[in-house]
C-alpha atoms as a PDB file:
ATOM      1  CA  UNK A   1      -0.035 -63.057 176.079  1.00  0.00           C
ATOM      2  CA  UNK A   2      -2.383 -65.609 177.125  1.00  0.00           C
ATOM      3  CA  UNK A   3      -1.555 -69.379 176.887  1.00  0.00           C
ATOM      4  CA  UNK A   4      -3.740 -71.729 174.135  1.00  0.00           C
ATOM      5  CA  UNK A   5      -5.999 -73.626 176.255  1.00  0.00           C
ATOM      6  CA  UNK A   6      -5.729 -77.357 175.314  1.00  0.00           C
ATOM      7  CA  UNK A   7      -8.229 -79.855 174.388  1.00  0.00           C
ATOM      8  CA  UNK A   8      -8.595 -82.140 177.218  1.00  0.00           C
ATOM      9  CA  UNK A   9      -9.145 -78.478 178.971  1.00  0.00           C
ATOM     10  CA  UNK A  10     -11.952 -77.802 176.521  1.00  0.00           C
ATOM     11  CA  UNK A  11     -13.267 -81.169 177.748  1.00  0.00           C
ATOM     12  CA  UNK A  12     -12.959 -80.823 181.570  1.00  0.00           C
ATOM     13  CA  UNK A  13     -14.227 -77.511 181.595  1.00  0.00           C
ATOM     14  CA  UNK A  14     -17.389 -78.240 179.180  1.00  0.00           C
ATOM     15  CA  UNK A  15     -17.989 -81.251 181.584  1.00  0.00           C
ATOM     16  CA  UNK A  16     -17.945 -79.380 184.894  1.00  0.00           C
ATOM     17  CA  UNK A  17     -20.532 -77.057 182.518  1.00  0.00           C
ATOM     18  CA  UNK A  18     -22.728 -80.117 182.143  1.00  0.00           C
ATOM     19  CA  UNK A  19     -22.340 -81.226 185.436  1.00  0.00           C
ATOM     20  CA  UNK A  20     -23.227 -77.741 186.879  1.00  0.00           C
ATOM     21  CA  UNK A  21     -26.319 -77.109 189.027  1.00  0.00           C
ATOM     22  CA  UNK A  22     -27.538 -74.423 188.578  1.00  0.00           C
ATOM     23  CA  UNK A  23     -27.917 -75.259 184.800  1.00  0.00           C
ATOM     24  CA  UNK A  24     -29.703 -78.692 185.842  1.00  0.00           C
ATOM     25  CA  UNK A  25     -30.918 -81.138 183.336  1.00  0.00           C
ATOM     26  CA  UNK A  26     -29.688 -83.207 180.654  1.00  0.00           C
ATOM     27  CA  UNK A  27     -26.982 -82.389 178.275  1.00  0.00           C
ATOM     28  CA  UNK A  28     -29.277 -82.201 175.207  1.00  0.00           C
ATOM     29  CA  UNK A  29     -32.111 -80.044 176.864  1.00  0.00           C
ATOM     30  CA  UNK A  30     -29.434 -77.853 177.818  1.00  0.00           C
ATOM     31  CA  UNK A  31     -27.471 -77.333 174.730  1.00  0.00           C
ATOM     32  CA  UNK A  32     -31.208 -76.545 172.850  1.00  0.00           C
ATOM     33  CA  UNK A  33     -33.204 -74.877 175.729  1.00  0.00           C
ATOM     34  CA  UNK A  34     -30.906 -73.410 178.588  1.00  0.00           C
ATOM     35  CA  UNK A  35     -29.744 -69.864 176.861  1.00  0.00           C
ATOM     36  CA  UNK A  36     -27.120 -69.325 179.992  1.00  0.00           C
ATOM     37  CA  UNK A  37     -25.591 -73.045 179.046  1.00  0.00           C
ATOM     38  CA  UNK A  38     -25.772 -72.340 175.113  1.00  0.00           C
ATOM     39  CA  UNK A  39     -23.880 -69.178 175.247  1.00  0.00           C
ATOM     40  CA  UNK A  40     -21.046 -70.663 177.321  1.00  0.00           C
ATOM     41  CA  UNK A  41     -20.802 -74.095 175.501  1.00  0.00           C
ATOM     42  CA  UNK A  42     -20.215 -72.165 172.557  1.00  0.00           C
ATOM     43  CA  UNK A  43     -18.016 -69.706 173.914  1.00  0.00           C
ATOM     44  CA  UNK A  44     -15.537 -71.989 175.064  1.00  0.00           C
ATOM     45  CA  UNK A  45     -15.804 -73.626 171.901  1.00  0.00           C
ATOM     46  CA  UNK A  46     -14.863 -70.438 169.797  1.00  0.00           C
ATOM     47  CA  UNK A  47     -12.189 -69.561 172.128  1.00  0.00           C
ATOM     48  CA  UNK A  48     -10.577 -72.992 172.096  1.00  0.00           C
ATOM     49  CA  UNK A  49     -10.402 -72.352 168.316  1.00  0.00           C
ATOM     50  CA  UNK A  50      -9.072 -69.107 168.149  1.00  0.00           C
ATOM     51  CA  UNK A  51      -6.295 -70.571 169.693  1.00  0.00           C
ATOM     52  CA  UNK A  52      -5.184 -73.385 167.163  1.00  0.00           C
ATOM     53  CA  UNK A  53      -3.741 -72.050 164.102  1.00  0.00           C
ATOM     54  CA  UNK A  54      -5.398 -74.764 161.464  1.00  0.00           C
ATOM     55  CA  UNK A  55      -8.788 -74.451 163.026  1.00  0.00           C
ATOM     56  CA  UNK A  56      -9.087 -70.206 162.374  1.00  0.00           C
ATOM     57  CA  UNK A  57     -11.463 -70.009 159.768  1.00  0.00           C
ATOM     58  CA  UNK A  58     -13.826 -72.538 161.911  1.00  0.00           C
ATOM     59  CA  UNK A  59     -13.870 -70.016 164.626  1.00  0.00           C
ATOM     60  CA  UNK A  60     -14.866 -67.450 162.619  1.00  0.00           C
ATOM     61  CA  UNK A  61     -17.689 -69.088 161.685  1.00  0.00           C
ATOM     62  CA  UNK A  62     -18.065 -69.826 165.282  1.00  0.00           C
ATOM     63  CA  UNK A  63     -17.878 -66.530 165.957  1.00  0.00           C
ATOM     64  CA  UNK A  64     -20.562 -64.770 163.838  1.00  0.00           C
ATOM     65  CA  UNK A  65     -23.025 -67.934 165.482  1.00  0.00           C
ATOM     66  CA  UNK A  66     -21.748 -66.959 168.681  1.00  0.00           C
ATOM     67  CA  UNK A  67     -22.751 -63.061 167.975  1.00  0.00           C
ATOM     68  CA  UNK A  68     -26.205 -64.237 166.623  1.00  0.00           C
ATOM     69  CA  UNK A  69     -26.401 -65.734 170.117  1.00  0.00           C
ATOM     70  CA  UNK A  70     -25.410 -62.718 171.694  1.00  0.00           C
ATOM     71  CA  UNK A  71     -28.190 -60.448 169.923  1.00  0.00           C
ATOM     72  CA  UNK A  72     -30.907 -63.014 170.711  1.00  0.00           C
ATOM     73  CA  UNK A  73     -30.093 -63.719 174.194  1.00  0.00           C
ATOM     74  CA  UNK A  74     -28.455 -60.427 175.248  1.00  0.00           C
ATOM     75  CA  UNK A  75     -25.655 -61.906 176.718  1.00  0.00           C
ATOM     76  CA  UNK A  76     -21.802 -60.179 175.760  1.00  0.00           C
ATOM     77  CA  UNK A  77     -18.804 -61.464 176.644  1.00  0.00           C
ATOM     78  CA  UNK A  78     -15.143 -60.597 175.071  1.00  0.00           C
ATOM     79  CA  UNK A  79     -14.195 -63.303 172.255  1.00  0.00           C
ATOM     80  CA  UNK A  80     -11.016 -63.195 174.213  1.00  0.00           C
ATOM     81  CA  UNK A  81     -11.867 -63.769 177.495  1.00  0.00           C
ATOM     82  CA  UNK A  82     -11.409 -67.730 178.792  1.00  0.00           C
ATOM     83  CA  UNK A  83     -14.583 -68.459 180.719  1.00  0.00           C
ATOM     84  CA  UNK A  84     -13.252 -70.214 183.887  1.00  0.00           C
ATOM     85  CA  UNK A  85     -14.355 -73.364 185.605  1.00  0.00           C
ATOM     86  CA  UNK A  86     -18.369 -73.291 187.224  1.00  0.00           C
ATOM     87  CA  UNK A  87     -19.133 -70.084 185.204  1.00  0.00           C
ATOM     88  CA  UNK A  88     -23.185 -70.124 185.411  1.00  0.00           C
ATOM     89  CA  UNK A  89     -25.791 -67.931 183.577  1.00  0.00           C
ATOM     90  CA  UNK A  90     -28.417 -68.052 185.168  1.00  0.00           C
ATOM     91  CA  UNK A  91     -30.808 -65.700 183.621  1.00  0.00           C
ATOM     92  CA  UNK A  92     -30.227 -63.812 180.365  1.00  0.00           C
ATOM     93  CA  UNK A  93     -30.987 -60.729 179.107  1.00  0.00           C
ATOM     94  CA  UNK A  94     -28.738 -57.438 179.211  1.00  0.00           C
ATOM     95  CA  UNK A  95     -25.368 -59.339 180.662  1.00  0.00           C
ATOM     96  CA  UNK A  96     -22.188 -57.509 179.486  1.00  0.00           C
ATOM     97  CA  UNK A  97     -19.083 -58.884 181.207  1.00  0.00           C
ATOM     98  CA  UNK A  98     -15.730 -57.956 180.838  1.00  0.00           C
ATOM     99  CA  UNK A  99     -13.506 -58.311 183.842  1.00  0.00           C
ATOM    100  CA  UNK A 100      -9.215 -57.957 183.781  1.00  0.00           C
ATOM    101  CA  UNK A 101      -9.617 -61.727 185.332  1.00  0.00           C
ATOM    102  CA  UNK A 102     -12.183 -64.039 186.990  1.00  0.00           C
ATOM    103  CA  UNK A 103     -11.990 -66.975 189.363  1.00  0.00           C
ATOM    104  CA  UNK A 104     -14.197 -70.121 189.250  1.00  0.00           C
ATOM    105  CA  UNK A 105     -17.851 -70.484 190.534  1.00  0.00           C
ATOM    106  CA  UNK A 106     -18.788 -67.340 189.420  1.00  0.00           C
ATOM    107  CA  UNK A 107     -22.831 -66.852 189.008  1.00  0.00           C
ATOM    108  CA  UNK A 108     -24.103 -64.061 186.710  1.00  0.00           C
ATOM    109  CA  UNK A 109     -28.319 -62.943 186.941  1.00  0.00           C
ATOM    110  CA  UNK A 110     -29.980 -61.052 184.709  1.00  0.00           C
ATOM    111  CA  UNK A 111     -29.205 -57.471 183.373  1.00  0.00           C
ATOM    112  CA  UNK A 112     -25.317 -57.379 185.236  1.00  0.00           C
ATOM    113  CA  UNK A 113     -22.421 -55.513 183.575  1.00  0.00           C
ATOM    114  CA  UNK A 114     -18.744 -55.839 184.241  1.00  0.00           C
ATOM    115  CA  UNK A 115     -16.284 -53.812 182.720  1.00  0.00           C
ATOM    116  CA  UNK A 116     -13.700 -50.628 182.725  1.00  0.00           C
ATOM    117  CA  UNK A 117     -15.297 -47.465 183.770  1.00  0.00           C
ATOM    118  CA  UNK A 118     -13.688 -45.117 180.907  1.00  0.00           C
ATOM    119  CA  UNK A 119     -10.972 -43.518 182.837  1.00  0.00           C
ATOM    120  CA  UNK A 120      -8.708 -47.013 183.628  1.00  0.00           C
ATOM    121  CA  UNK A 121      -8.791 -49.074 180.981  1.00  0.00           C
ATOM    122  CA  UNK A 122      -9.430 -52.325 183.388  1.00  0.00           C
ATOM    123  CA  UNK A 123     -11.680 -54.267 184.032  1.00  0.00           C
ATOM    124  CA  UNK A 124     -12.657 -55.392 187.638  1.00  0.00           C
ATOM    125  CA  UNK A 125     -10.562 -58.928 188.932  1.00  0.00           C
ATOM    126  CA  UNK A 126     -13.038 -61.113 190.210  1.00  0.00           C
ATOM    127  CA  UNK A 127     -12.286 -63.498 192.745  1.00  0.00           C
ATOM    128  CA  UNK A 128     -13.975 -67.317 193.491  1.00  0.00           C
ATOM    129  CA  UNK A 129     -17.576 -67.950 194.095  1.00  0.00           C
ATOM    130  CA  UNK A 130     -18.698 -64.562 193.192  1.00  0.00           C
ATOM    131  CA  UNK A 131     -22.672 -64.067 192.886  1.00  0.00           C
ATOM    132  CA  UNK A 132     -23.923 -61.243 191.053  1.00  0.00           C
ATOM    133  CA  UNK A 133     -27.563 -60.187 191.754  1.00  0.00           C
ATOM    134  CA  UNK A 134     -30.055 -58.683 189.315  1.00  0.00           C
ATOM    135  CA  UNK A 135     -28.866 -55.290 187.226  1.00  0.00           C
ATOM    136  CA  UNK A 136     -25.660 -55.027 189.569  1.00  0.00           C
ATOM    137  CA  UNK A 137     -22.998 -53.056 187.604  1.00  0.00           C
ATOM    138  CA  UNK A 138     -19.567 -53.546 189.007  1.00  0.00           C
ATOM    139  CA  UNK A 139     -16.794 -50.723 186.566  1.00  0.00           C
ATOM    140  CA  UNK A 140     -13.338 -49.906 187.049  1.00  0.00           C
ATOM    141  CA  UNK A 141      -9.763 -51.329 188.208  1.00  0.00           C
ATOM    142  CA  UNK A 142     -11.501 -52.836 191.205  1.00  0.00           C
ATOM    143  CA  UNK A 143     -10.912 -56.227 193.213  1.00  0.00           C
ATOM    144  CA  UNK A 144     -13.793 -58.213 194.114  1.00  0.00           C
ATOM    145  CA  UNK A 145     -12.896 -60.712 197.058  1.00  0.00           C
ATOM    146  CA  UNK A 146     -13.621 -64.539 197.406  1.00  0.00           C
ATOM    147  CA  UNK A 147     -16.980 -65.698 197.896  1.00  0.00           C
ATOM    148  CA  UNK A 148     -18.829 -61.886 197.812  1.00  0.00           C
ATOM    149  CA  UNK A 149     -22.129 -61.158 196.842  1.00  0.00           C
ATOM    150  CA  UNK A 150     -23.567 -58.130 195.129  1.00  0.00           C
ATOM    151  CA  UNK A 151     -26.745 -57.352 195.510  1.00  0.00           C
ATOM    152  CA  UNK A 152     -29.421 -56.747 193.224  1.00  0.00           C
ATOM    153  CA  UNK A 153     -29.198 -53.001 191.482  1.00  0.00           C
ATOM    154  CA  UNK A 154     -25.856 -52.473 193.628  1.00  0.00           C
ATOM    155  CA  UNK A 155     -23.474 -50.118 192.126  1.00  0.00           C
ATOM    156  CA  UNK A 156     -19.984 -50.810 192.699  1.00  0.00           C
ATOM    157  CA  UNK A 157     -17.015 -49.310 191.959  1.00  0.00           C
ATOM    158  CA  UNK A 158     -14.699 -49.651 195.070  1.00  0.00           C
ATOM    159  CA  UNK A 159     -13.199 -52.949 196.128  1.00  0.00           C
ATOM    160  CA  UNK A 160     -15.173 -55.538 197.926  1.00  0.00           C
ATOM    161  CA  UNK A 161     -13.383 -57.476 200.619  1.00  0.00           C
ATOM    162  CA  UNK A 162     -13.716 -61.160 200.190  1.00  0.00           C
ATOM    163  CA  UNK A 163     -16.902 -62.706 201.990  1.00  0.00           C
ATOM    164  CA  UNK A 164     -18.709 -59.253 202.374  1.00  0.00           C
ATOM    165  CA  UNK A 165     -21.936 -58.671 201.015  1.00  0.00           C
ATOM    166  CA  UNK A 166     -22.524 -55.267 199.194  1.00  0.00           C
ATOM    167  CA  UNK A 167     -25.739 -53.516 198.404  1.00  0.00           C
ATOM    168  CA  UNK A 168     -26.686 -50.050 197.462  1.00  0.00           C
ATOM    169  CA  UNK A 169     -25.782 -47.322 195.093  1.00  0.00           C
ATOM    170  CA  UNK A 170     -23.144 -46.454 195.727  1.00  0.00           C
ATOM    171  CA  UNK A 171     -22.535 -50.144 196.786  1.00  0.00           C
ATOM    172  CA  UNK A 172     -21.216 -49.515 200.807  1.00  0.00           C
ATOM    173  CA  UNK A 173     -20.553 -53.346 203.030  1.00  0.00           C
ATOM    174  CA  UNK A 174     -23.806 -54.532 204.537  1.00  0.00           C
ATOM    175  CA  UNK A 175     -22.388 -58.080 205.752  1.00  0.00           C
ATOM    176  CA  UNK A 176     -18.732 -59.339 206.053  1.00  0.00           C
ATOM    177  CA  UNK A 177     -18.428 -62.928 206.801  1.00  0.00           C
ATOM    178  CA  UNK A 178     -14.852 -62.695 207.934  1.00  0.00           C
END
């Protein structure tokens, strides 16, 4: 079972969201026009209340906002899944993510899906500094290693060694920085 995140967590992890690059801008201008930044505020929001008791029937609500979000941007993540730290969306539009566990620093494009590949019941474990390129589909009980990159369209569903850069269909090493 998970543990409740707290609330100063809530806080530190929606500031390193405002504070975030590749979102850029001010807070407001984010929160109205940045769909990658609205989805996640709002996620962590809803998943911070799903966790205290009292504040249920808020996240609900939260909830059904946070799956009219969903439908207009395209974006779907698991209710139950903690966003970590440095999580950035940077385009939206056909993003399904559901990974066993990810790390922090983790950028997400356009069209990517993450999840179990019907046969294990797991998601992929994704490491730190991840970057996911346009309609990559990562499926299965994989491991994806520190600081790789998939490339755009790349297929994978074997495990990535940290710092390598896959590409292809299926996905095969084109550049390992270690």
């Amino acid at each position: 079972m998970e543990e409740r995140q707290s609330f100063g967590e809530l806080i530190r992890d929606l500031r390193s969201d405002a504070r975030n690059p590749a979102y850029g801008g001010r807070l407001a201008i984010k929160l109205l026009f940045v769909p990658g930044f609205k989805y996640v505020f709002h996620h962590r929001v809803c998943n911070y209340l799903r966790g205290v008791g009292w504040l249920r029937p808020l996240c609900w609500i939260w909830m059904c906002y946070l799956n009219h979000l969903r439908v207009k941007y395209g974006i779907e993540i698991s209710f139950r899944f903690r966003i970590p730290e440095r999580f950035s969306i940077a385009h939206f539009g056909g993003i399904v993510f559901y990974p066993e566990k990810c790390g922090k620093n983790v950028l997400v494009r356009q069209g990517v899906t993450v999840g179990n590949n019907g046969k294990a019941m797991r998601g992929p474990i994704i490491g730190d500094n991840v970057r996911f390129g346009a309609h990559s589909i990562v499926i299965g009980d994989i491991t994806i290693g520190d600081g790789a990159q998939i490339a755009a369209g790349a297929v994978v569903t074997k495990d990535v060694p940290s710092g390598a850069t896959v590409a292809g269909v299926p996905a095969k090493v084109i550049r390992s920085d270690l």
